[in-house]
PDB file of N, CA and C in Angstrom:
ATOM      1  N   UNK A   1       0.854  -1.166   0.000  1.00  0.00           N
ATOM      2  CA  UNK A   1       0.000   0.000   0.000  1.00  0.00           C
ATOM      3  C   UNK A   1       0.909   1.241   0.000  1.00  0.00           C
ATOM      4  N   UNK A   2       0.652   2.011  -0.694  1.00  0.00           N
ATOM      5  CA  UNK A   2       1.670   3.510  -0.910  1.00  0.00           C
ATOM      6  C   UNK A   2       0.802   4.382   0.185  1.00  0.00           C
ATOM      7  N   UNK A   3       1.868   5.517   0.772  1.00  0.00           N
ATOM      8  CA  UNK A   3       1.883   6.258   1.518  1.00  0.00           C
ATOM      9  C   UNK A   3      -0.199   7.144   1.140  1.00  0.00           C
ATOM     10  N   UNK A   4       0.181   7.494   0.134  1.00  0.00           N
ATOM     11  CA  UNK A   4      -0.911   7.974  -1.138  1.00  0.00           C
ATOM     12  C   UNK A   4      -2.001   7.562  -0.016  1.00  0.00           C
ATOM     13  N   UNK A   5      -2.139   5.928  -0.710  1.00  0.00           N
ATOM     14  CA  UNK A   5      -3.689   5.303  -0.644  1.00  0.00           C
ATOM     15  C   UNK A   5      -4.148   5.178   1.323  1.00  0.00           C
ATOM     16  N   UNK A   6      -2.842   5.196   1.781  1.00  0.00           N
ATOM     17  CA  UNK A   6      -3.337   5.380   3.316  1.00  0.00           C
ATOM     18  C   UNK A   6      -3.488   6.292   3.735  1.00  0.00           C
ATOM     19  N   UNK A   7      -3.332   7.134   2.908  1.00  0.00           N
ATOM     20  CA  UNK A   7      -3.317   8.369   3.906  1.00  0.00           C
ATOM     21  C   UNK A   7      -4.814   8.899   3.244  1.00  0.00           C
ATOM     22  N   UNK A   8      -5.111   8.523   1.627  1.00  0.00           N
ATOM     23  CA  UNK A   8      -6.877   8.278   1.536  1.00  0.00           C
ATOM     24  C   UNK A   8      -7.878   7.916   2.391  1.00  0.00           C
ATOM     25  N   UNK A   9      -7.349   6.724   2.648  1.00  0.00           N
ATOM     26  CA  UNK A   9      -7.913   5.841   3.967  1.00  0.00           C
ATOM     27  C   UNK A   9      -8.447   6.562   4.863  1.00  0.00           C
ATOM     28  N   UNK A  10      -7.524   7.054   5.506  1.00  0.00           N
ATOM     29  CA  UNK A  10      -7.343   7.754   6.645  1.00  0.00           C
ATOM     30  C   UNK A  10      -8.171   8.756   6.664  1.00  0.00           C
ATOM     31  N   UNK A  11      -8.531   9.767   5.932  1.00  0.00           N
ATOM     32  CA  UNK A  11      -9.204  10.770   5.740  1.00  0.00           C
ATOM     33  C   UNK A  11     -10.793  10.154   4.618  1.00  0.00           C
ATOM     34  N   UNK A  12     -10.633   9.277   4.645  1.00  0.00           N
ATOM     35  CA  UNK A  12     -12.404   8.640   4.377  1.00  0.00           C
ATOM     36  C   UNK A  12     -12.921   8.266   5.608  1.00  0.00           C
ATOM     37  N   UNK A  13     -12.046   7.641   6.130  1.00  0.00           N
ATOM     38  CA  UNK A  13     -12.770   7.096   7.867  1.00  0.00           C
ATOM     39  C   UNK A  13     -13.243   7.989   8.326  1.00  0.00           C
ATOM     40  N   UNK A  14     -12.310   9.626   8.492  1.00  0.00           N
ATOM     41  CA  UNK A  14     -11.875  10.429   9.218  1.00  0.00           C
ATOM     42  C   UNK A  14     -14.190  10.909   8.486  1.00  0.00           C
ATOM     43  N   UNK A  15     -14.144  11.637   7.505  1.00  0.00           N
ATOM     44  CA  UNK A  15     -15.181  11.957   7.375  1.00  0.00           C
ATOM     45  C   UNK A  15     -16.267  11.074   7.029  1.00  0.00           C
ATOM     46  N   UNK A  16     -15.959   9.860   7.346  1.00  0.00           N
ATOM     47  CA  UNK A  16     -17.249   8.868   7.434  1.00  0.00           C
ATOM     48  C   UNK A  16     -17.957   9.022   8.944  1.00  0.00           C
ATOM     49  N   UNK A  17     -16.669   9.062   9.416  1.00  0.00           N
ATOM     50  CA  UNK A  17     -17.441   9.325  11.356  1.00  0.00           C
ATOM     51  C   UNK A  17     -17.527  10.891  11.627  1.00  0.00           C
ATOM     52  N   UNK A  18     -17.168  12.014  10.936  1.00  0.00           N
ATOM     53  CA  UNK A  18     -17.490  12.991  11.203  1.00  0.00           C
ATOM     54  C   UNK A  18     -19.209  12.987  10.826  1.00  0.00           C
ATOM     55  N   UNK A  19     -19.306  13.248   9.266  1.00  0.00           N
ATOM     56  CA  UNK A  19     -20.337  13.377   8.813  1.00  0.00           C
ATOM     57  C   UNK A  19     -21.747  11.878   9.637  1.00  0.00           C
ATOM     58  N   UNK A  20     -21.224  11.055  10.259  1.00  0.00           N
ATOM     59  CA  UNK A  20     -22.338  10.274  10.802  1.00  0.00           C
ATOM     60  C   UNK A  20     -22.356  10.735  12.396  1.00  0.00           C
ATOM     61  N   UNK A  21     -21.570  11.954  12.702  1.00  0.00           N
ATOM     62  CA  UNK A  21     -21.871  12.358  13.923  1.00  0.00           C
ATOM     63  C   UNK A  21     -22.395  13.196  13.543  1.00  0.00           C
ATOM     64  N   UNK A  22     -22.774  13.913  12.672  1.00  0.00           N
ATOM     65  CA  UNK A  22     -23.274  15.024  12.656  1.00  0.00           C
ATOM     66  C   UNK A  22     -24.615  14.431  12.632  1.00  0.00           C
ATOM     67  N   UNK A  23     -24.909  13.458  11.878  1.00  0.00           N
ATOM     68  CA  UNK A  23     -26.766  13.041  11.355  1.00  0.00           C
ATOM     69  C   UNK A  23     -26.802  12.568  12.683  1.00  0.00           C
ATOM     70  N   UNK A  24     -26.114  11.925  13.412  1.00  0.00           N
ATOM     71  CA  UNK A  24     -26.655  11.251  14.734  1.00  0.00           C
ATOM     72  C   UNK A  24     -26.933  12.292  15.684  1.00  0.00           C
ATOM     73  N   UNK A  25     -26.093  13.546  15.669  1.00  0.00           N
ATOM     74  CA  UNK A  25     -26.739  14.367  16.647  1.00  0.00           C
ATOM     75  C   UNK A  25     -28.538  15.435  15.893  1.00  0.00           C
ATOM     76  N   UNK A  26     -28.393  15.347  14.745  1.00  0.00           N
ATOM     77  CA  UNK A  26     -29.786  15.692  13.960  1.00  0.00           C
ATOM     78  C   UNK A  26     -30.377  14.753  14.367  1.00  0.00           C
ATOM     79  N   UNK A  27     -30.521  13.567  14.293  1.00  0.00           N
ATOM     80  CA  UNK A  27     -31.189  12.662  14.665  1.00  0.00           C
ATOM     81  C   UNK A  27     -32.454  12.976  16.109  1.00  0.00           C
ATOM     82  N   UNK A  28     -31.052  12.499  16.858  1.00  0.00           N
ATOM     83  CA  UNK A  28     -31.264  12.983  18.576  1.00  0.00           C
ATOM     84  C   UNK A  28     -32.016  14.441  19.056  1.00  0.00           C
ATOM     85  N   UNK A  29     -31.740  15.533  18.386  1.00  0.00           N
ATOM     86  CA  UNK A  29     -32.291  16.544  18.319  1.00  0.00           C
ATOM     87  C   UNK A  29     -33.992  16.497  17.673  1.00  0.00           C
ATOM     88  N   UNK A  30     -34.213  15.912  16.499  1.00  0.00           N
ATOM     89  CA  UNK A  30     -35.144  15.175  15.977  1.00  0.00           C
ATOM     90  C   UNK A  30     -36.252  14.525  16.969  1.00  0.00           C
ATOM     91  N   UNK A  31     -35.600  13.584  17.497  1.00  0.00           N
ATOM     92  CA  UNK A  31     -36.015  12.875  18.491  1.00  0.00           C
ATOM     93  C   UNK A  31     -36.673  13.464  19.761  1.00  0.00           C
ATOM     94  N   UNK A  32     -35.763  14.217  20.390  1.00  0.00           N
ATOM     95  CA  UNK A  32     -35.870  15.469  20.919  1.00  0.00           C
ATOM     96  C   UNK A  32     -37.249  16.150  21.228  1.00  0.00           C
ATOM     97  N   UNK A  33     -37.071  16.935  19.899  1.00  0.00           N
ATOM     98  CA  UNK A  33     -38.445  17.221  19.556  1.00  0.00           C
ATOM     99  C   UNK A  33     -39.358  16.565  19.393  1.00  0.00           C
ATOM    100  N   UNK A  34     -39.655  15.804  18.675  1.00  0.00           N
ATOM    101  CA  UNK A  34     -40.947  14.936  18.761  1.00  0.00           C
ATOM    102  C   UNK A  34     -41.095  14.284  19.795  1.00  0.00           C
ATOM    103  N   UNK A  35     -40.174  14.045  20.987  1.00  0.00           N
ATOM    104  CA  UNK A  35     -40.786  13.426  22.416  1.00  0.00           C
ATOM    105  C   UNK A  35     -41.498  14.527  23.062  1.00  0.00           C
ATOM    106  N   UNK A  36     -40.783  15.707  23.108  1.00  0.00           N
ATOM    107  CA  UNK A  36     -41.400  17.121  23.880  1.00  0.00           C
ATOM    108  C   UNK A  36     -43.162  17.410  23.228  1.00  0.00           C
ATOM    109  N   UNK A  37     -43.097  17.481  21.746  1.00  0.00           N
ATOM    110  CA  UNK A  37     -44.389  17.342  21.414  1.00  0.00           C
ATOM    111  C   UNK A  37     -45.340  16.540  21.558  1.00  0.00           C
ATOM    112  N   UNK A  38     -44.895  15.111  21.710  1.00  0.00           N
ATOM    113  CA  UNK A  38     -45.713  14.109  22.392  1.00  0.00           C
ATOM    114  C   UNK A  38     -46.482  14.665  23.680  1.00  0.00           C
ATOM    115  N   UNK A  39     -44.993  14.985  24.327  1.00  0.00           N
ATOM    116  CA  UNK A  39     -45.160  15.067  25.949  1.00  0.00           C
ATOM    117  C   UNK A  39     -46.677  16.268  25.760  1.00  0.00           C
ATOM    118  N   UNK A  40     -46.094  17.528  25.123  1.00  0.00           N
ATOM    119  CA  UNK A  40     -46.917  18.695  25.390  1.00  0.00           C
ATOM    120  C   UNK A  40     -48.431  18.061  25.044  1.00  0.00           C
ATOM    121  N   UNK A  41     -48.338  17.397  23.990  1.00  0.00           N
ATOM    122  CA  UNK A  41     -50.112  16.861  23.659  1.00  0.00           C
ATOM    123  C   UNK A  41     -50.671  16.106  24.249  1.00  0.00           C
ATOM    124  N   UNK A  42     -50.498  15.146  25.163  1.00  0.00           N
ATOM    125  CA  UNK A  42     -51.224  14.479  25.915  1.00  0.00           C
ATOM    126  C   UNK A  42     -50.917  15.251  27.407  1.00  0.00           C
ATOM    127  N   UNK A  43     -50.285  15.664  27.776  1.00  0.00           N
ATOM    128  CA  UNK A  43     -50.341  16.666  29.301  1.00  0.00           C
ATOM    129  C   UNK A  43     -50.770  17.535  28.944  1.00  0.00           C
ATOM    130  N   UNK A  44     -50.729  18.458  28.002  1.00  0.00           N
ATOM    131  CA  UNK A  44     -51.171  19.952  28.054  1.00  0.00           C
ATOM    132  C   UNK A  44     -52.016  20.084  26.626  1.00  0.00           C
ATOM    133  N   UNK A  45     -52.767  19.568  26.279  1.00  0.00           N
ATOM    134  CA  UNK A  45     -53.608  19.681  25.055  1.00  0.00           C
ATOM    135  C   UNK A  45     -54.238  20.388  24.782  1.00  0.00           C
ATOM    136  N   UNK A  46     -54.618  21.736  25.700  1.00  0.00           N
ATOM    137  CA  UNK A  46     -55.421  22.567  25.149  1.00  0.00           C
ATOM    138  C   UNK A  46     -54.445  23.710  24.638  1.00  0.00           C
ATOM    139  N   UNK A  47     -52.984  23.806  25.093  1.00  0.00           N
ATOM    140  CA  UNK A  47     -52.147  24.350  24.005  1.00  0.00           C
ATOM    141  C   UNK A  47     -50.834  23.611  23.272  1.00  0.00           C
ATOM    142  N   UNK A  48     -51.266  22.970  23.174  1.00  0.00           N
ATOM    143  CA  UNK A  48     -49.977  21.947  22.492  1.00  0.00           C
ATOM    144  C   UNK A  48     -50.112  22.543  21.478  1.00  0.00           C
ATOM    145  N   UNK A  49     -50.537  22.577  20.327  1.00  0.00           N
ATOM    146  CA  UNK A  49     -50.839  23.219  18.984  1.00  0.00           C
ATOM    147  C   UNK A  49     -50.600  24.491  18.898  1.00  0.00           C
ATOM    148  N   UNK A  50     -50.318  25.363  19.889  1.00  0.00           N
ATOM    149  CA  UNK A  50     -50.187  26.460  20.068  1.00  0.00           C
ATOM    150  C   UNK A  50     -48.663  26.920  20.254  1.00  0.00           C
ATOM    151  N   UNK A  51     -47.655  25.706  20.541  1.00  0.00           N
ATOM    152  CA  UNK A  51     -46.269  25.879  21.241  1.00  0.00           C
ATOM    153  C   UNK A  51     -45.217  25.564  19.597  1.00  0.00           C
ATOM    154  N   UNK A  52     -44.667  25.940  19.281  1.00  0.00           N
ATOM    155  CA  UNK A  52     -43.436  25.197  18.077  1.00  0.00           C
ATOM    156  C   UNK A  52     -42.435  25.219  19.172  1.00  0.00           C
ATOM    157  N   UNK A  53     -42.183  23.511  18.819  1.00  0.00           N
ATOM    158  CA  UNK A  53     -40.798  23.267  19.491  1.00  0.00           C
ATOM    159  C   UNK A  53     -39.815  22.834  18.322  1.00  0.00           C
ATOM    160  N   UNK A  54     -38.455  23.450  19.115  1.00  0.00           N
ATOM    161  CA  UNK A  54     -37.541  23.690  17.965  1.00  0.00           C
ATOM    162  C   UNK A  54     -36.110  23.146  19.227  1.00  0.00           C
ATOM    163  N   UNK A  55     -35.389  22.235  18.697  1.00  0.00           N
ATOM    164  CA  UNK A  55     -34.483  21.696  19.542  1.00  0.00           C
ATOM    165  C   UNK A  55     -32.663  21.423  19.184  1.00  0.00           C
ATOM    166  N   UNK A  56     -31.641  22.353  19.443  1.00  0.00           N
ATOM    167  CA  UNK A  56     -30.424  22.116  18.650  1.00  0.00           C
ATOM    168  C   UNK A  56     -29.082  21.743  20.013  1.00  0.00           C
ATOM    169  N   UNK A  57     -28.577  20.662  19.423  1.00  0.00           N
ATOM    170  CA  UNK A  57     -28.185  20.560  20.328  1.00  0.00           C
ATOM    171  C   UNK A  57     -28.240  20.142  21.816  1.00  0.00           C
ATOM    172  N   UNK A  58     -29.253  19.206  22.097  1.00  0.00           N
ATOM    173  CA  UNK A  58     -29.942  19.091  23.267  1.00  0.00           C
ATOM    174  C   UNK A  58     -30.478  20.085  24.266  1.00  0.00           C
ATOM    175  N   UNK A  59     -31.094  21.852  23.549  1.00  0.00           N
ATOM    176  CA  UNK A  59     -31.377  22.553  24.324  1.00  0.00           C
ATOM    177  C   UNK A  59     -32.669  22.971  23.369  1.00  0.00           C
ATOM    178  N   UNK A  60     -33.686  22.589  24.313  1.00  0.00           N
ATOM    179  CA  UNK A  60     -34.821  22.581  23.392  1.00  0.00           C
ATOM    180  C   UNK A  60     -35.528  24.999  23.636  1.00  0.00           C
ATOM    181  N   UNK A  61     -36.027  25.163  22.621  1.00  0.00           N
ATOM    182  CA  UNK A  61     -37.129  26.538  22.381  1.00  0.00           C
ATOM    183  C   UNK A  61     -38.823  26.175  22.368  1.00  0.00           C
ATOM    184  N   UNK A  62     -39.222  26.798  23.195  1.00  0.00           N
ATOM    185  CA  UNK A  62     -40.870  26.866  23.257  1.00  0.00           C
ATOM    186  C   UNK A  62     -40.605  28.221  22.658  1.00  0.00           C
ATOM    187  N   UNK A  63     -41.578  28.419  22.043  1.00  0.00           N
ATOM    188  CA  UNK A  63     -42.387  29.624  21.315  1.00  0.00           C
ATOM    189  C   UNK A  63     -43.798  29.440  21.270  1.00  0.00           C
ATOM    190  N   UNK A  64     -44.548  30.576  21.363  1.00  0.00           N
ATOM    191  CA  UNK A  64     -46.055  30.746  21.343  1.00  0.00           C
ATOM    192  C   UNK A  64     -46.751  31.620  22.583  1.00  0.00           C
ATOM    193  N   UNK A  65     -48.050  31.193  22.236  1.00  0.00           N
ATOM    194  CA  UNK A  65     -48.806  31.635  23.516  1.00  0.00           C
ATOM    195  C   UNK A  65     -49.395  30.066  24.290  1.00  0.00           C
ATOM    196  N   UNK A  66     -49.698  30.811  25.379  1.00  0.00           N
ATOM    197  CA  UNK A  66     -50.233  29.847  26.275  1.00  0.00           C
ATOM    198  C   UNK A  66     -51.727  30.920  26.839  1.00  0.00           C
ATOM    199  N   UNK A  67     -53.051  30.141  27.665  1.00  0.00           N
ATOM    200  CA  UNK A  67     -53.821  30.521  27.709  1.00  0.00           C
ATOM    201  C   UNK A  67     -53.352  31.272  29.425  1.00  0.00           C
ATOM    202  N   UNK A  68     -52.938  30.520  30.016  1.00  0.00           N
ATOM    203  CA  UNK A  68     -52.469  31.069  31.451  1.00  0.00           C
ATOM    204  C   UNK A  68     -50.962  30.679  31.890  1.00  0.00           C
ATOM    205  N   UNK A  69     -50.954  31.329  32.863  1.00  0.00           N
ATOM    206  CA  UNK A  69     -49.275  31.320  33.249  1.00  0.00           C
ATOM    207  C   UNK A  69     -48.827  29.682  33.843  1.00  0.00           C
ATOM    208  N   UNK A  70     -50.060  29.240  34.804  1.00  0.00           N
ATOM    209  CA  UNK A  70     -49.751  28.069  34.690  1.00  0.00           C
ATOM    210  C   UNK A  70     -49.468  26.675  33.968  1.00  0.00           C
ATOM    211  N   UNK A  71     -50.546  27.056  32.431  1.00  0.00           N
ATOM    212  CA  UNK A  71     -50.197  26.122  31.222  1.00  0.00           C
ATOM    213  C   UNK A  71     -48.540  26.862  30.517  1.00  0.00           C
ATOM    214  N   UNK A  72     -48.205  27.414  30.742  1.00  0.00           N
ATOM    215  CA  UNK A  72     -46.621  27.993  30.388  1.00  0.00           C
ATOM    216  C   UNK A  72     -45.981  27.055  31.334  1.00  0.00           C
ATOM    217  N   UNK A  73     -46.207  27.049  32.494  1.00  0.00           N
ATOM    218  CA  UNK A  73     -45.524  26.195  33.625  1.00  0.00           C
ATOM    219  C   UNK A  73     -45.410  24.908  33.181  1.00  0.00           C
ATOM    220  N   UNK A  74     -46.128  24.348  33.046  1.00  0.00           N
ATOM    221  CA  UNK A  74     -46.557  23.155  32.942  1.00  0.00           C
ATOM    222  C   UNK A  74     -45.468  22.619  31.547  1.00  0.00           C
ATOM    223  N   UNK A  75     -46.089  23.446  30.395  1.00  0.00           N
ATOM    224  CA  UNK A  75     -45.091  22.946  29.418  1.00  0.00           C
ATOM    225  C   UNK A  75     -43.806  23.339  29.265  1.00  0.00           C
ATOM    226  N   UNK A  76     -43.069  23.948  30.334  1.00  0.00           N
ATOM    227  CA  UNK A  76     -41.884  23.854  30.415  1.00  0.00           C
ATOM    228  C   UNK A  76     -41.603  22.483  31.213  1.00  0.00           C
ATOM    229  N   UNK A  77     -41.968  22.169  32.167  1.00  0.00           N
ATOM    230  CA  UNK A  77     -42.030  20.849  33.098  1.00  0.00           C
ATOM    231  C   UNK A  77     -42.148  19.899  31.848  1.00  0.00           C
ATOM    232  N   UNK A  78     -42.923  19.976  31.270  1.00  0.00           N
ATOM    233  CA  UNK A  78     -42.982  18.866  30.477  1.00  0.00           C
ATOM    234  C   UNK A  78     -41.647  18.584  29.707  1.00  0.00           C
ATOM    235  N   UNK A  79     -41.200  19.580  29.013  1.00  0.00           N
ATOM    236  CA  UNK A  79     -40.265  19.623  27.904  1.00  0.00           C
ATOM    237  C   UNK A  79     -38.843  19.204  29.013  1.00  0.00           C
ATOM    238  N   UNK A  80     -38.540  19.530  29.962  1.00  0.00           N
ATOM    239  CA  UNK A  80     -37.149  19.719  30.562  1.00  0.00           C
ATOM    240  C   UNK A  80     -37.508  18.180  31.441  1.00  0.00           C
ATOM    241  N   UNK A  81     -38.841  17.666  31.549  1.00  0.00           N
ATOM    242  CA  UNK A  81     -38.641  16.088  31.652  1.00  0.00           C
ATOM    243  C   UNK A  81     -38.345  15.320  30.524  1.00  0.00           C
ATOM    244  N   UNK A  82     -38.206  15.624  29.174  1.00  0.00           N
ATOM    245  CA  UNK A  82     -37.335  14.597  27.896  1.00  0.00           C
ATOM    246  C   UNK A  82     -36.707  14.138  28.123  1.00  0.00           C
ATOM    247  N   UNK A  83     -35.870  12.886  28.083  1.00  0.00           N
ATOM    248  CA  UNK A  83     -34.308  12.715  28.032  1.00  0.00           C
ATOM    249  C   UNK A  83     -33.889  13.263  26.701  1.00  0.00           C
ATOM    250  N   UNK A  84     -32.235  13.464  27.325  1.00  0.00           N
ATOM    251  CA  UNK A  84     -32.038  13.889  26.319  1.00  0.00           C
ATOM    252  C   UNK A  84     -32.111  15.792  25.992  1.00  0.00           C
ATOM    253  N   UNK A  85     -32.438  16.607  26.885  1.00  0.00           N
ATOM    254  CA  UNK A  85     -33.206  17.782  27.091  1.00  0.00           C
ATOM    255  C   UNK A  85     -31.942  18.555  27.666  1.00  0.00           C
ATOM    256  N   UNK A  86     -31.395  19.708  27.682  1.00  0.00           N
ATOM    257  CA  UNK A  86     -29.962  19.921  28.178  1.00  0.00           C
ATOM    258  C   UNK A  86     -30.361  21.164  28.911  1.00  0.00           C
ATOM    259  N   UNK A  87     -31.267  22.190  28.336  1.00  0.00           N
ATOM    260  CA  UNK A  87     -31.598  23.190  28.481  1.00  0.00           C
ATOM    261  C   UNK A  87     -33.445  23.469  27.585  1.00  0.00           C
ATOM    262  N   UNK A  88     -33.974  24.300  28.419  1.00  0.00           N
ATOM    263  CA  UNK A  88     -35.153  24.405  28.122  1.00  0.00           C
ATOM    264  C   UNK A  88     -35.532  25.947  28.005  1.00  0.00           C
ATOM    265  N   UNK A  89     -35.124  26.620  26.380  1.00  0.00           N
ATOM    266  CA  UNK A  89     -35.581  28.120  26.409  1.00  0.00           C
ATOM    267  C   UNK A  89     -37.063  28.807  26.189  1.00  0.00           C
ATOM    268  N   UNK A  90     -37.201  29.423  27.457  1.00  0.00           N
ATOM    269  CA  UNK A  90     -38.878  29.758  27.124  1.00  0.00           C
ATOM    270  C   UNK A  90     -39.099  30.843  26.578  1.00  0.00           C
ATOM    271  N   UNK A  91     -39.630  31.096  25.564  1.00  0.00           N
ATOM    272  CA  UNK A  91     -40.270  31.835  24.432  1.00  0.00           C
ATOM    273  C   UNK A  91     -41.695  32.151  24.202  1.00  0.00           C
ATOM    274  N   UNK A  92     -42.472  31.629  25.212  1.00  0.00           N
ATOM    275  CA  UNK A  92     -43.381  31.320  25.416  1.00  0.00           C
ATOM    276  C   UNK A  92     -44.184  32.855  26.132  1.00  0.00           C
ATOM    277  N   UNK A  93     -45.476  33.333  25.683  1.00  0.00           N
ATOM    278  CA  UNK A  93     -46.450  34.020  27.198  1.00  0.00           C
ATOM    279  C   UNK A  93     -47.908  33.616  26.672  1.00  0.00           C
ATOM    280  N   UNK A  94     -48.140  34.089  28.009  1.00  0.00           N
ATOM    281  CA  UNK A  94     -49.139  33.389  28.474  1.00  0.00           C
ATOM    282  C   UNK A  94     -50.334  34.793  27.579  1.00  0.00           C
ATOM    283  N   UNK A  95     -51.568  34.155  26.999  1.00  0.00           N
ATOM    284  CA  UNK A  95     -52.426  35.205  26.861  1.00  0.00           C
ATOM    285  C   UNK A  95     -53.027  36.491  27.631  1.00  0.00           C
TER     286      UNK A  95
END
């Protein structure tokens, strides 16, 4: 094997596991989100539809309104119980 073709090698591995860390953390983030939206629709359903969750990095964003301060409460509780959840930014008020 010439210096050349290993050192090809080397730098295919190199961005085979970069680029599949990157989709695995999209993934997880992915994931992320759609557990928090789960969560928000069966605990808090009268504004689940009302919240966009948006998640990078294991630090999830609420945005929207909520009808009272306590359904704001609530779906932060919900979201920062995910696994997986690092940080929970609220973006959120209440009507």
């Amino acid at each position: 094997m010439t210096r050349n073709s290993q050192f090809s090698g080397v730098v295919a591995v190199f961005l085979l596991t970069v680029t599949g860390s990157v989709f695995a953390s999209d993934a997880s983030d992915q994931e992320i989100t759609q557990s928090v939206k789960d969560k928000l629709a069966t605990s808090v359903p009268q504004i689940a539809r009302r919240i966009e969750v948006t998640t990078h990095d294991g630090v999830v964003t609420l945005r929207g309104t909520t009808l009272t301060a306590n359904y704001m409460l609530s779906a932060l509780q919900q979201a920062r119980s995910v696994q997986g959840v690092t940080k929970v930014e609220n973006h959120l008020a209440p009507e």
